[in-house]
C-alpha atoms as a PDB file:
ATOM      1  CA  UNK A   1      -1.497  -0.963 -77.055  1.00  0.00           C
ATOM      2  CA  UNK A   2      -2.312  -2.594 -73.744  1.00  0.00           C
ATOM      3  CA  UNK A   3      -4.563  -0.553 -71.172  1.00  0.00           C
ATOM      4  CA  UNK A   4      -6.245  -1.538 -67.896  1.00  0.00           C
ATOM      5  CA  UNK A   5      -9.018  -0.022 -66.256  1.00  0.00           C
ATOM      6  CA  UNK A   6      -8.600   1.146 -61.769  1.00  0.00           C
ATOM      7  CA  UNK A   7     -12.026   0.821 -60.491  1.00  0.00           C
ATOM      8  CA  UNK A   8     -12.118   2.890 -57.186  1.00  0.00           C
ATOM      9  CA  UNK A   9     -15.480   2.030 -56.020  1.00  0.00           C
ATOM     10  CA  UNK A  10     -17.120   5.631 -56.338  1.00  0.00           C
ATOM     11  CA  UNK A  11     -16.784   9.012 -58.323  1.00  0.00           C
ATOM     12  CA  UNK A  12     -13.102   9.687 -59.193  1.00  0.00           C
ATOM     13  CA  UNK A  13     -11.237  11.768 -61.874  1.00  0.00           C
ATOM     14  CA  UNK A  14      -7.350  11.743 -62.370  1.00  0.00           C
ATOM     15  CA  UNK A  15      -5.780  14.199 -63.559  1.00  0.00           C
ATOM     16  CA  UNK A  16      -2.029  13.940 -63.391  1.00  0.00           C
ATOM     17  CA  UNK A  17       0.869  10.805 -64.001  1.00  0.00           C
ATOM     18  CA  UNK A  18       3.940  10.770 -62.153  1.00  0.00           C
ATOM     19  CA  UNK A  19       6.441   8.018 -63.295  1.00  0.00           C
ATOM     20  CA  UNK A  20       8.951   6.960 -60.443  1.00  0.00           C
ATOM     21  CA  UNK A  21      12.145   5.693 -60.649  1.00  0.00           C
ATOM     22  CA  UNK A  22      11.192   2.149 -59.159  1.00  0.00           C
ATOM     23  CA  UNK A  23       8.747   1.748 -61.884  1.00  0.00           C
ATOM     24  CA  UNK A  24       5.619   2.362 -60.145  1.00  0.00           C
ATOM     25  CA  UNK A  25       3.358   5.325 -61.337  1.00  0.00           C
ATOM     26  CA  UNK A  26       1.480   8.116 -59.336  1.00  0.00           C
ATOM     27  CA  UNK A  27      -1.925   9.366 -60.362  1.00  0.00           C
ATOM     28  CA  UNK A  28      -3.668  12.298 -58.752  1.00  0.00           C
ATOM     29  CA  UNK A  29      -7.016  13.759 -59.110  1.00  0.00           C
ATOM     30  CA  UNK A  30      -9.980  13.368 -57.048  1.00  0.00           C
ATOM     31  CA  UNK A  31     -12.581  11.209 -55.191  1.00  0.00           C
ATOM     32  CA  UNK A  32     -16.292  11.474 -53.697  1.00  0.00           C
ATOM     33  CA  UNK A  33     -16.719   8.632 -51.589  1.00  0.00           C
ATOM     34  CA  UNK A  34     -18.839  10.887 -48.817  1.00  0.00           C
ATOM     35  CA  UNK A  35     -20.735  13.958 -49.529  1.00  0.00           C
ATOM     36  CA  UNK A  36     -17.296  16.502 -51.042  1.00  0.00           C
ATOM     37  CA  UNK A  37     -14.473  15.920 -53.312  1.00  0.00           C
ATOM     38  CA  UNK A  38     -10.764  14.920 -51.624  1.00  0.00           C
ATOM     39  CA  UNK A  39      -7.317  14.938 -53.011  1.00  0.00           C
ATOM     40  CA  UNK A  40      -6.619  11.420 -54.248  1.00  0.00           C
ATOM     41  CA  UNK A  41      -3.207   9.543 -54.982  1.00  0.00           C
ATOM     42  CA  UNK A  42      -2.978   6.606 -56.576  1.00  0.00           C
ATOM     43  CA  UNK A  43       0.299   4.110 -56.376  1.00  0.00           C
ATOM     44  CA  UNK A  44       0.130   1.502 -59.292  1.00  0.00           C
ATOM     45  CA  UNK A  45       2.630  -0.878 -59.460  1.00  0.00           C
ATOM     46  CA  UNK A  46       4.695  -1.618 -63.049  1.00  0.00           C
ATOM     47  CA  UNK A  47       1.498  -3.971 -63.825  1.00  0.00           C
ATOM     48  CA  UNK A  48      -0.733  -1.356 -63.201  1.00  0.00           C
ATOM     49  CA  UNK A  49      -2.315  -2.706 -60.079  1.00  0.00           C
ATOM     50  CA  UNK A  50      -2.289  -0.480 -56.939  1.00  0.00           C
ATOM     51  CA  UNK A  51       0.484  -0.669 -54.528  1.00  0.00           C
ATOM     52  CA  UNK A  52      -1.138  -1.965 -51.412  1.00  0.00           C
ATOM     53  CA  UNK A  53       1.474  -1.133 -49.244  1.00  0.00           C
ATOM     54  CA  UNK A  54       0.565   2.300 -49.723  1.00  0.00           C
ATOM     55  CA  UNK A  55      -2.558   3.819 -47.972  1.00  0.00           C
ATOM     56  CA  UNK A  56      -5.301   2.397 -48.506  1.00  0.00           C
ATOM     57  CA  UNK A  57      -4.742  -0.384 -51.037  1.00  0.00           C
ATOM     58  CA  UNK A  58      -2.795   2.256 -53.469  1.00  0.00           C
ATOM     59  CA  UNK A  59      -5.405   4.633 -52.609  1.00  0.00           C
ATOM     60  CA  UNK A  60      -4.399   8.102 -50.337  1.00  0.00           C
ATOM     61  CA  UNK A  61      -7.533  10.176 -49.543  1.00  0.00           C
ATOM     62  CA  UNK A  62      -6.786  13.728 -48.214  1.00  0.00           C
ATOM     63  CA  UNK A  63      -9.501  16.709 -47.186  1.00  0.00           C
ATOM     64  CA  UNK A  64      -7.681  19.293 -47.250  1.00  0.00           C
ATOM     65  CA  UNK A  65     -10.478  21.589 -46.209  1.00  0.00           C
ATOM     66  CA  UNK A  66     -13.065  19.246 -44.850  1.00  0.00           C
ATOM     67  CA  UNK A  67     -16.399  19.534 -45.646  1.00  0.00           C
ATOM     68  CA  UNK A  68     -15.418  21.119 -49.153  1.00  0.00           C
ATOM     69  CA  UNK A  69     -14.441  20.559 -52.732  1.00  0.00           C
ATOM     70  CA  UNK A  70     -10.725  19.691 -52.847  1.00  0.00           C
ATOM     71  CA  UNK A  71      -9.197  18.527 -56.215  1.00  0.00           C
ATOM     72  CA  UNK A  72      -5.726  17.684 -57.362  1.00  0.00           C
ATOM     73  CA  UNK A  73      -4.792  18.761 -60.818  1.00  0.00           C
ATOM     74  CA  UNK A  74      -0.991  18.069 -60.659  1.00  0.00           C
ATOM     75  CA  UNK A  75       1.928  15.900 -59.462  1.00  0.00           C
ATOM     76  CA  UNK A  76       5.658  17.130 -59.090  1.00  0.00           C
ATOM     77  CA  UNK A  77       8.718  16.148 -56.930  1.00  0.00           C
ATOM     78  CA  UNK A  78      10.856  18.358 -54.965  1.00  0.00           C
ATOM     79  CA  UNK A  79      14.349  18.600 -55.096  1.00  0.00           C
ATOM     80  CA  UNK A  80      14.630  16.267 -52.201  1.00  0.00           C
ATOM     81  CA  UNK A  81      12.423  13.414 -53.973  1.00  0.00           C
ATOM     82  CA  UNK A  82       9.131  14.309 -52.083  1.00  0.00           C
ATOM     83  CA  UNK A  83       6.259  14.069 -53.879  1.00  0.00           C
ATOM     84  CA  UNK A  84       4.190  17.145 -54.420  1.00  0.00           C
ATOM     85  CA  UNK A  85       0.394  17.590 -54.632  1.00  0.00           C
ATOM     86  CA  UNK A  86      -1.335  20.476 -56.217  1.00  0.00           C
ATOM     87  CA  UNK A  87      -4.746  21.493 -57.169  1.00  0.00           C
ATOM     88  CA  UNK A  88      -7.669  23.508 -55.668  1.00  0.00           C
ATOM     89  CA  UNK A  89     -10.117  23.863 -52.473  1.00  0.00           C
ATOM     90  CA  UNK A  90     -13.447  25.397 -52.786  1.00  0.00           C
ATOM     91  CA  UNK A  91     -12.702  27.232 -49.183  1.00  0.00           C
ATOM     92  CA  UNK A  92     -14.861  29.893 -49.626  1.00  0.00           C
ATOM     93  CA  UNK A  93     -16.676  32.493 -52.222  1.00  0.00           C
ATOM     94  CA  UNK A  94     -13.817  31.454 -54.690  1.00  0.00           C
ATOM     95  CA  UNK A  95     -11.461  28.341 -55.251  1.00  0.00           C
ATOM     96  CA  UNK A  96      -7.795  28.307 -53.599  1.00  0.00           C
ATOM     97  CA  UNK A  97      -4.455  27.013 -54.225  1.00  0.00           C
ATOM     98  CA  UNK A  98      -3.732  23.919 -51.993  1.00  0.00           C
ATOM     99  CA  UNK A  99      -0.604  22.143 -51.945  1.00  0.00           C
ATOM    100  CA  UNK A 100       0.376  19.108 -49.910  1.00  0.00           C
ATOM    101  CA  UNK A 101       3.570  17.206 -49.580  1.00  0.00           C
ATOM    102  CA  UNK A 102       3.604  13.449 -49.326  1.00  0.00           C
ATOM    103  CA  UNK A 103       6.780  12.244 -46.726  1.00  0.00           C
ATOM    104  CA  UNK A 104       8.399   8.562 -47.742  1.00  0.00           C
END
């Protein structure tokens, strides 16, 4: 089958796919573009470039706790159609439950 490879320009992992209605997928995972790990979302489009009318270039960076280890691990959508985000944060002695929720 077909396949393309996203370069991100630093350290990433994805975790999770999210098909949407409109044909575009989400990814989620994580990035290290500065010292600690962030939630990342990626937007492709149906040709598996990012959406750059989303963030930055496709790319949404979010430090949840900043200055530590934040990593998605999952995608899901709401009743509503908002997009979920869930994974860990290293806020502490032990790793926590964080949960964001994008708006359209």
């Amino acid at each position: 089958g077909d396949g393309f490879i996203v370069d991100l320009g630093g350290a990433e992992e994805l975790h999770a796919v999210l098909p949407l209605a409109d044909g575009r997928v989400l990814l989620a995972g994580w990035s290290n573009h500065s010292g600690n790990n962030k939630f990342l979302v990626v937007v492709l489009q149906q040709d598996g470039t990012p959406d750059a009318s989303v963030g930055s270039d496709g790319l949404l960076e979010f430090d949840v706790v900043p200055g530590q280890d934040n990593e998605a691990w999952g995608l899901a959508r709401d009743p509503d159609g908002r997009i979920l985000v869930f994974g860990s944060t290293s806020a502490g002695a032990e790793d926590d439950l964080a949960i964001i929720r994008l708006l359209p």
